[in-house]
C-alpha atoms as a PDB file:
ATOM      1  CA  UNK A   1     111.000  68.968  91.418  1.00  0.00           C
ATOM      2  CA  UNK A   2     112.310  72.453  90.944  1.00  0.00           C
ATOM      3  CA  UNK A   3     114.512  74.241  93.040  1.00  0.00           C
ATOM      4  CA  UNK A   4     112.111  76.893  95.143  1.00  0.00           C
ATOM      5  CA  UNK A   5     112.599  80.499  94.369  1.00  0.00           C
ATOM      6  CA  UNK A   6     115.111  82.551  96.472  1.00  0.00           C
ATOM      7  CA  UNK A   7     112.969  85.529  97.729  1.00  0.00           C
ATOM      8  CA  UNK A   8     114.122  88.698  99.416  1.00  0.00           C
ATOM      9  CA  UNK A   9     111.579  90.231 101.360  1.00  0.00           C
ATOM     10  CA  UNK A  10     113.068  94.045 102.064  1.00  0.00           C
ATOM     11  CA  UNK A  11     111.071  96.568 104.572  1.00  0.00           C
ATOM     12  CA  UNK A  12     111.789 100.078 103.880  1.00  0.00           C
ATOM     13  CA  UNK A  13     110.548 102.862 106.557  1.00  0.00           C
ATOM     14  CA  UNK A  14     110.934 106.535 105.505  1.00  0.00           C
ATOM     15  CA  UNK A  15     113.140 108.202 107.202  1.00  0.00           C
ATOM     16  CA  UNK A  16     111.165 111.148 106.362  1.00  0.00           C
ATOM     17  CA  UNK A  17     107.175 110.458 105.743  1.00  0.00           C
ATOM     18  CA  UNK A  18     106.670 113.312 103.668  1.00  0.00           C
ATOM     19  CA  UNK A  19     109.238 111.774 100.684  1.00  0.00           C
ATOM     20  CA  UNK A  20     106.897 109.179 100.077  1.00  0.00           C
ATOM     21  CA  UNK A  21     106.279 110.115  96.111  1.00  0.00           C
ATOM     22  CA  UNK A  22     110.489 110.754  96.251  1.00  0.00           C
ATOM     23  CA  UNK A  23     110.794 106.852  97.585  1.00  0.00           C
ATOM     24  CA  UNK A  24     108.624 105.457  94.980  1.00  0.00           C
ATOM     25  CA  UNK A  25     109.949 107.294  91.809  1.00  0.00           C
ATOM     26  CA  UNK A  26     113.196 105.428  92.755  1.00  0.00           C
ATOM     27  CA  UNK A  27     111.891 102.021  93.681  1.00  0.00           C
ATOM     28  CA  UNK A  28     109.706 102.162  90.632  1.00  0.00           C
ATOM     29  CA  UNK A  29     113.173 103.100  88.766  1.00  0.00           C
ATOM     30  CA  UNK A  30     115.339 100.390  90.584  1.00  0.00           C
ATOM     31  CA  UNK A  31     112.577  98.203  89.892  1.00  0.00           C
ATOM     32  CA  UNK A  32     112.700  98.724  86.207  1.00  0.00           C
ATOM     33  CA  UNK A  33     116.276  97.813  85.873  1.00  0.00           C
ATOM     34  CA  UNK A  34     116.370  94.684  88.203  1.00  0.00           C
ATOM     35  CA  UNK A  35     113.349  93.547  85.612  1.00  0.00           C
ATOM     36  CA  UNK A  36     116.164  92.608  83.088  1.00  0.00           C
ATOM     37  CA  UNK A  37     118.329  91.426  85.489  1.00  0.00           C
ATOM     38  CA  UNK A  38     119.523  87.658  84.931  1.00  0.00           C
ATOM     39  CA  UNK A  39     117.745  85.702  87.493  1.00  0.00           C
ATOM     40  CA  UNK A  40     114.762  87.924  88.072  1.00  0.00           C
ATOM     41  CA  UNK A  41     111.625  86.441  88.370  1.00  0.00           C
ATOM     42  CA  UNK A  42     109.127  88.559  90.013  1.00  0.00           C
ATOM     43  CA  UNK A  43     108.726  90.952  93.212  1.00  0.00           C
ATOM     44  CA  UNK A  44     105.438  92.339  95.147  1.00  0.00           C
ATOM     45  CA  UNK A  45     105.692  96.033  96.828  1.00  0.00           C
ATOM     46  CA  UNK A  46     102.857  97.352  99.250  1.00  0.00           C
ATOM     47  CA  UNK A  47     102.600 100.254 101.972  1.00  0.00           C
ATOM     48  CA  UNK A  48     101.397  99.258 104.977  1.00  0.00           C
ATOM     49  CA  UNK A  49      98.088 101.120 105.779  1.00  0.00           C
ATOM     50  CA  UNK A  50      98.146 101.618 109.046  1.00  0.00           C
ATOM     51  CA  UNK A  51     101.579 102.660 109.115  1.00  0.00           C
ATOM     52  CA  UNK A  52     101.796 104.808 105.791  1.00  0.00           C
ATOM     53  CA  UNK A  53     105.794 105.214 106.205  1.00  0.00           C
ATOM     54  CA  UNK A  54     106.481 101.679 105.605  1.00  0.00           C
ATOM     55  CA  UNK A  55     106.935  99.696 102.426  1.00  0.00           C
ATOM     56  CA  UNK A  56     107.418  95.765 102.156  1.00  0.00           C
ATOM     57  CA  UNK A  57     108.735  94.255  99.080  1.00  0.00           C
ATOM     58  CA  UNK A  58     108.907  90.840  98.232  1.00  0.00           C
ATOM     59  CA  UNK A  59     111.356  89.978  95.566  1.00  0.00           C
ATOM     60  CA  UNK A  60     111.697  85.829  93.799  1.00  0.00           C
ATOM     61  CA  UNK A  61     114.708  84.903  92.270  1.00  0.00           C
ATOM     62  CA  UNK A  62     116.095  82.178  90.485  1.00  0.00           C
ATOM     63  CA  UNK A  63     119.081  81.861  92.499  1.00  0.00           C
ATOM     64  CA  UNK A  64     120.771  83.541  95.198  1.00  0.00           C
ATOM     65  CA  UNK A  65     124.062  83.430  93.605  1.00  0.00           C
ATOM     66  CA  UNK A  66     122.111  85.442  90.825  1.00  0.00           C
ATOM     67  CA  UNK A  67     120.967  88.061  93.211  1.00  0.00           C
ATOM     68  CA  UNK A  68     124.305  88.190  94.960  1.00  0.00           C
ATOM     69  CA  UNK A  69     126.148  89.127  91.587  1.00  0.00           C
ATOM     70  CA  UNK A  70     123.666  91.794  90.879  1.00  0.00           C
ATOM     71  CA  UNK A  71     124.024  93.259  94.782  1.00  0.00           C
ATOM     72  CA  UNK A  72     127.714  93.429  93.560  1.00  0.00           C
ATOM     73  CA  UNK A  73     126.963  95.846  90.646  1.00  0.00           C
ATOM     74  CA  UNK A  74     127.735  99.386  90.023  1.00  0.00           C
ATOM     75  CA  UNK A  75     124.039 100.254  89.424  1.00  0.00           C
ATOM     76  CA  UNK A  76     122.783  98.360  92.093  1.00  0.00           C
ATOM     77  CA  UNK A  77     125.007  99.724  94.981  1.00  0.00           C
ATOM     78  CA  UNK A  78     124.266 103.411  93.292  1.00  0.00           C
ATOM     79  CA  UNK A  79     120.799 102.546  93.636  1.00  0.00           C
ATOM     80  CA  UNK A  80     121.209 101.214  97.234  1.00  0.00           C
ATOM     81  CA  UNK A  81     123.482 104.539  98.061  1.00  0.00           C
ATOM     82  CA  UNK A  82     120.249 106.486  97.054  1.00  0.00           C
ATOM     83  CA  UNK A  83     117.841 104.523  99.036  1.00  0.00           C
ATOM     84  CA  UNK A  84     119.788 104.656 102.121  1.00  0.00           C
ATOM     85  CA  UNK A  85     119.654 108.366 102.443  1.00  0.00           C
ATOM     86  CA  UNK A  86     115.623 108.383 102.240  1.00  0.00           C
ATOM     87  CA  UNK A  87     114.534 104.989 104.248  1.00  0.00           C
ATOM     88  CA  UNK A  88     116.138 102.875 106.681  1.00  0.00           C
ATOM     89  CA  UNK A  89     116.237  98.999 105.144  1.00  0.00           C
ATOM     90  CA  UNK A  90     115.897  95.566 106.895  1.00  0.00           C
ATOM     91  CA  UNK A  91     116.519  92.492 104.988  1.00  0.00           C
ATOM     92  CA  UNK A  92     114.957  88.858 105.040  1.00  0.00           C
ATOM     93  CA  UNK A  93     116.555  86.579 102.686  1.00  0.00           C
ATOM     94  CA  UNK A  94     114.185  83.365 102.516  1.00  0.00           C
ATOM     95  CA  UNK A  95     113.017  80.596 100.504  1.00  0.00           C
ATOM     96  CA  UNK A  96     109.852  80.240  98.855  1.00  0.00           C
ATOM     97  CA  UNK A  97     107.401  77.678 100.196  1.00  0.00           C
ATOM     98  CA  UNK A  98     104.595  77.476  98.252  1.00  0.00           C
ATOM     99  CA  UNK A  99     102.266  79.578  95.826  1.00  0.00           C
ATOM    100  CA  UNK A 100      98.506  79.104  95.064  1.00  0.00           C
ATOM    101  CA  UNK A 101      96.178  81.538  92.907  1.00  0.00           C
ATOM    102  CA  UNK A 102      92.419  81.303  93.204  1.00  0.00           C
ATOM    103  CA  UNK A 103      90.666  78.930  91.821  1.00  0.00           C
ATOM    104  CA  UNK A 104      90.181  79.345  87.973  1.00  0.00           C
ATOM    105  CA  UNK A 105      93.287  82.195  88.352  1.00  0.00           C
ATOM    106  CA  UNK A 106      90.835  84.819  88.840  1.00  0.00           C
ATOM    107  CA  UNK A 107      92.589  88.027  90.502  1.00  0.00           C
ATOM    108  CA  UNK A 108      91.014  89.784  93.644  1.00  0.00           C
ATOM    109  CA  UNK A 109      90.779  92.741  91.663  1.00  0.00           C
ATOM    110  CA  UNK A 110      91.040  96.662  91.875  1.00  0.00           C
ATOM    111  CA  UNK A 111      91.079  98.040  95.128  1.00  0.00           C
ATOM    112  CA  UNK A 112      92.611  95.071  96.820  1.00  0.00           C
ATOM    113  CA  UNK A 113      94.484  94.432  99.923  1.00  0.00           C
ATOM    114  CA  UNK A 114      97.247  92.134 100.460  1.00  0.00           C
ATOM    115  CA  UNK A 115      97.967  90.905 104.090  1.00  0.00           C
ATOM    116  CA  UNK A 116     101.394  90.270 105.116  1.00  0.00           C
ATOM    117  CA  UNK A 117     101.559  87.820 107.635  1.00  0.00           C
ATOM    118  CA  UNK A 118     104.846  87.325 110.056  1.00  0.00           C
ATOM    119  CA  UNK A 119     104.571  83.438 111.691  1.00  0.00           C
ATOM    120  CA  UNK A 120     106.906  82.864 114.506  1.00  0.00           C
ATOM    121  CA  UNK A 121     106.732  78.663 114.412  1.00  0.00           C
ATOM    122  CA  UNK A 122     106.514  77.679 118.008  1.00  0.00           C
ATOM    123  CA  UNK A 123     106.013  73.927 117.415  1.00  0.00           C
ATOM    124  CA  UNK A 124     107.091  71.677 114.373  1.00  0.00           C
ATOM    125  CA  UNK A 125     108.249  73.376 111.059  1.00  0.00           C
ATOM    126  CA  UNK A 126     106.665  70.990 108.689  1.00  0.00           C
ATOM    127  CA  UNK A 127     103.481  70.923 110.670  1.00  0.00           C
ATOM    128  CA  UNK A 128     102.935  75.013 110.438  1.00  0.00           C
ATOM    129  CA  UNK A 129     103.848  74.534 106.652  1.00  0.00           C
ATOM    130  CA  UNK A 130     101.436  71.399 106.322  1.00  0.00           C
ATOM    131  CA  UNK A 131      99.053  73.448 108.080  1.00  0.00           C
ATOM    132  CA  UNK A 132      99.321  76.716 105.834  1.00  0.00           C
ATOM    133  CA  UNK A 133      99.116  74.441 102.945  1.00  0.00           C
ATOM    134  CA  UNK A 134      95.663  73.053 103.983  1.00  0.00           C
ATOM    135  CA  UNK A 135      94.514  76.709 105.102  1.00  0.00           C
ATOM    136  CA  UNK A 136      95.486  78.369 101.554  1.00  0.00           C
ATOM    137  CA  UNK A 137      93.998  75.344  99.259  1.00  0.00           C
ATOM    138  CA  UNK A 138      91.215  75.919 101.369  1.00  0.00           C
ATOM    139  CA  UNK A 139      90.336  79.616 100.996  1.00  0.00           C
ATOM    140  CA  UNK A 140      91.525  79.642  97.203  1.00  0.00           C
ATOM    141  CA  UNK A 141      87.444  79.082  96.497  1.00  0.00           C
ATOM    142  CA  UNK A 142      86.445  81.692  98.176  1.00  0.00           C
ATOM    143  CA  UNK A 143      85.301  85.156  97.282  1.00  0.00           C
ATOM    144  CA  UNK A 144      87.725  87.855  97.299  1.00  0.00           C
ATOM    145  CA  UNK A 145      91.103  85.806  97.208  1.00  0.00           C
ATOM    146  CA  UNK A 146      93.563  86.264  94.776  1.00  0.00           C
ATOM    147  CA  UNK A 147      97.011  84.726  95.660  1.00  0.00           C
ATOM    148  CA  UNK A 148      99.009  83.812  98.409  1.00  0.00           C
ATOM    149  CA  UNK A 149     102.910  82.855  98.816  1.00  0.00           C
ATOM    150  CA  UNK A 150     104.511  81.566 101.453  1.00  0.00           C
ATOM    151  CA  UNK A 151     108.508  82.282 102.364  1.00  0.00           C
ATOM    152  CA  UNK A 152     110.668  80.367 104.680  1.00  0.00           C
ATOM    153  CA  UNK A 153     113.854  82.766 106.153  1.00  0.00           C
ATOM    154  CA  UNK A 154     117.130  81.279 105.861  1.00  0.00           C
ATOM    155  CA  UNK A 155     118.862  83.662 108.530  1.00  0.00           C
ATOM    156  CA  UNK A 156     116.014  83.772 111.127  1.00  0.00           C
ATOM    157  CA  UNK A 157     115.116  79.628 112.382  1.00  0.00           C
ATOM    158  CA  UNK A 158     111.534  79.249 112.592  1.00  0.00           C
ATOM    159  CA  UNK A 159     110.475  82.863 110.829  1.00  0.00           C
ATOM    160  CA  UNK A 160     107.586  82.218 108.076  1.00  0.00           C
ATOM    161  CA  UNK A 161     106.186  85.212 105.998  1.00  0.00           C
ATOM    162  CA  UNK A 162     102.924  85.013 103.942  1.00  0.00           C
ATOM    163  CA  UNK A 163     101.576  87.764 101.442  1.00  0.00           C
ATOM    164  CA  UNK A 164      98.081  87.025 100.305  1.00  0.00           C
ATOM    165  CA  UNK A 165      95.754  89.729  97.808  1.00  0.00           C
ATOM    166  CA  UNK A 166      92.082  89.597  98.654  1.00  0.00           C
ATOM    167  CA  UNK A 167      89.607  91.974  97.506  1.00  0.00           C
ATOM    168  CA  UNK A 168      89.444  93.633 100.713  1.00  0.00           C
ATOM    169  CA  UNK A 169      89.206  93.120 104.224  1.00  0.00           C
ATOM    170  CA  UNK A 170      85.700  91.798 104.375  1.00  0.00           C
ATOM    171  CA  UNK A 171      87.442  88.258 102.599  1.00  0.00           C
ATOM    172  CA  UNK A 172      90.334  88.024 104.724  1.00  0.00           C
ATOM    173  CA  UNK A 173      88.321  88.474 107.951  1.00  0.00           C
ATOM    174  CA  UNK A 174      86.237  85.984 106.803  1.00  0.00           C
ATOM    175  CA  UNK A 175      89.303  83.824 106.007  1.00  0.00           C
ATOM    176  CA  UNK A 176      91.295  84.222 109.241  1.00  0.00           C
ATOM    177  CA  UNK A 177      87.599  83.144 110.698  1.00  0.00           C
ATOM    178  CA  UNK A 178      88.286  79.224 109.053  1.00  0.00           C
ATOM    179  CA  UNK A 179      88.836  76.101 110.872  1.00  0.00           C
ATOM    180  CA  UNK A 180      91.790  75.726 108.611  1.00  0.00           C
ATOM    181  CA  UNK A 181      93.058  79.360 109.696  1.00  0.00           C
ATOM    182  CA  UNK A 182      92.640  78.537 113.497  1.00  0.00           C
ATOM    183  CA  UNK A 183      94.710  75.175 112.939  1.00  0.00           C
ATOM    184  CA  UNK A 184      97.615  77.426 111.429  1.00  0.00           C
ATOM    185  CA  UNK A 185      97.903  79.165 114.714  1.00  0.00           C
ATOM    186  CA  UNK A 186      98.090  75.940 116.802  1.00  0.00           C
ATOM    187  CA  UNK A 187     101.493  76.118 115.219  1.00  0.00           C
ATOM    188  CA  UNK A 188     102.432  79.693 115.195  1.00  0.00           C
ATOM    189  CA  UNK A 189     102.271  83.403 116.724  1.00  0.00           C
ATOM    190  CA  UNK A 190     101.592  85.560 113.936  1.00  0.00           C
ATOM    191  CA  UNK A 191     101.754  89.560 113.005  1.00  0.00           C
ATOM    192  CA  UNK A 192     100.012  91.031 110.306  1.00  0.00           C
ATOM    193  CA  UNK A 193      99.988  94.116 108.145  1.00  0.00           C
ATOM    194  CA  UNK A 194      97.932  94.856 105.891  1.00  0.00           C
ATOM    195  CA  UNK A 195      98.904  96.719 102.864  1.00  0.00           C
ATOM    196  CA  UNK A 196      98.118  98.654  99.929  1.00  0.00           C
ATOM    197  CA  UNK A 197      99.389  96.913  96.764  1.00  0.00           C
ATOM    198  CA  UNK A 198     102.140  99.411  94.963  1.00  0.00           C
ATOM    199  CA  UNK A 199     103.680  97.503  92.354  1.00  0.00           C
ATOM    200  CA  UNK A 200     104.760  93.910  91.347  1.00  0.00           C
ATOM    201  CA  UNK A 201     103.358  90.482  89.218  1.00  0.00           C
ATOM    202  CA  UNK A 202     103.479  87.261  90.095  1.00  0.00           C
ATOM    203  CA  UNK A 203     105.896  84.646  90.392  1.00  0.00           C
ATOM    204  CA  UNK A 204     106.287  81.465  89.059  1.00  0.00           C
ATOM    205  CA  UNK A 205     105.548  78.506  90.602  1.00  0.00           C
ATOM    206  CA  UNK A 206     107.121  77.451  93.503  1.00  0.00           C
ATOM    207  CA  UNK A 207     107.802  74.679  95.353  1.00  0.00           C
ATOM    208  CA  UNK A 208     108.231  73.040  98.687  1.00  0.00           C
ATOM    209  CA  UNK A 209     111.849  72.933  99.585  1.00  0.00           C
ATOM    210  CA  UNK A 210     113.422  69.105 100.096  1.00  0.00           C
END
C-alpha cells in the first residue's frame, strides 16, 4: 500500500484582526510558490467563523523529508519571517489517515462549510479510527457532503484532526446526529470549528498507516 501523506496542519491567529486581507495576500502568495515545490501534494485553508481572526491550513505532502528541505529554504524562511510579524503560528505535524469524497465525487458546492474536528482519543487508537472510518463511509451518501480527511499527529499521542466540506450546516448537524457519529465519540472528546473555505484542492488518496 502507499505510504500515507505527511500533512501539516498550521493555525494562524492575527495578531492584529484588522490585517486580515494583508494575511491572505501573503498566504495566497506563499501558497503559490509551495505549489511547485517537490513533494507538494495539496493543502486546505479556512477561517474559522466564529472566531474570524483565525485561519487553519491543512497542508499533504509526499514526504516529510520533502517538506523539511523546503522549511530550510531561503524563500520559505523569508516567507515565514513575514508571517510571523502579522499572526502568531502553531504547528501539528501528522499523518494522514484516511480520505473519502462523496459518493459519485460530487462536491458540496458553493457556499460550503468545512468542519474541523479536534478528537482527543480517550480509549483505543485503532478503535476511534475504525470508528471514524464507519462514520465517514457512512455519511458519504448523504446530501450536502463533500469530503472528509482524517490526520493522525505524530508529536501529540492520541490527537486526531478531521476536516470535512458539507454544503452547510444543516448536513453536518444532521451528520453529527448518526448512530455512526455517536459511536465515534464512545472513543473520543472532540472540538470543532467550523470554517469558511479560503483556498486549497484536494489530495490524493491516502491511506491507513501500517
Amino acid at each position: 500500500m502507499p505510504a500515507p501523506l505527511f500533512t501539516v496542519i498550521n493555525t494562524f491567529t492575527l495578531k492584529d484582526p484588522a490585517g486580515a486581507e494583508d494575511f491572505e495576500r501573503r498566504f495566497l502568495d506563499h501558497v503559490r510558490w509551495m505549489r511547485a515545490q517537490e513533494g507538494f501534494r495539496a493543502h486546505q485553508a479556512v477561517r474559522a467563523t466564529e472566531r474570524p481572526e483565525v485561519y487553519v491550513n491543512l497542508g499533504w505532502w509526499a514526504a516529510p523529508d520533502l517538506f523539511k528541505q523546503v522549511m530550510a529554504s531561503e524563500t520559505f524562511q523569508e516567507h515565514a519571517k513575514e508571517f510571523h510579524r502579522i499572526v502568531d503560528v502553531e504547528a501539528d505535524p501528522s499523518l494522514g489517515i484516511l480520505r473519502i469524497d462523496a459518493e459519485g465525487g460530487q462536491a458540496a458546492g458553493d457556499g460550503s462549510v468545512v468542519l474541523v474536528e479536534r478528537f482527543t482519543v480517550t480509549g483505543d487508537a485503532e478503535a476511534f479510527e475504525a470508528a471514524y472510518r464507519a462514520y465517514a463511509e457512512a455519511v458519504a451518501g448523504l446530501d450536502g457532503f463533500g469530503h472528509t480527511d482524517l490526520v493522525k499527529s505524530v508529536v501529540r499521542p492520541g490527537q486526531y484532526t478531521a476536516a470535512t466540506r458539507w454544503s452547510g450546516p444543516g448536513a453536518y448537524e444532521t451528520a453529527r446526529h448518526t448512530p455512526e457519529y455517536t459511536a465515534v465519540l464512545k472513543h473520543a472528546e472532540v472540538a470543532t470549528v467550523a470554517a469558511t473555505p479560503v483556498a486549497g484542492n484536494r489530495a490524493p488518496e491516502v491511506t491507513r498507516h501500517g
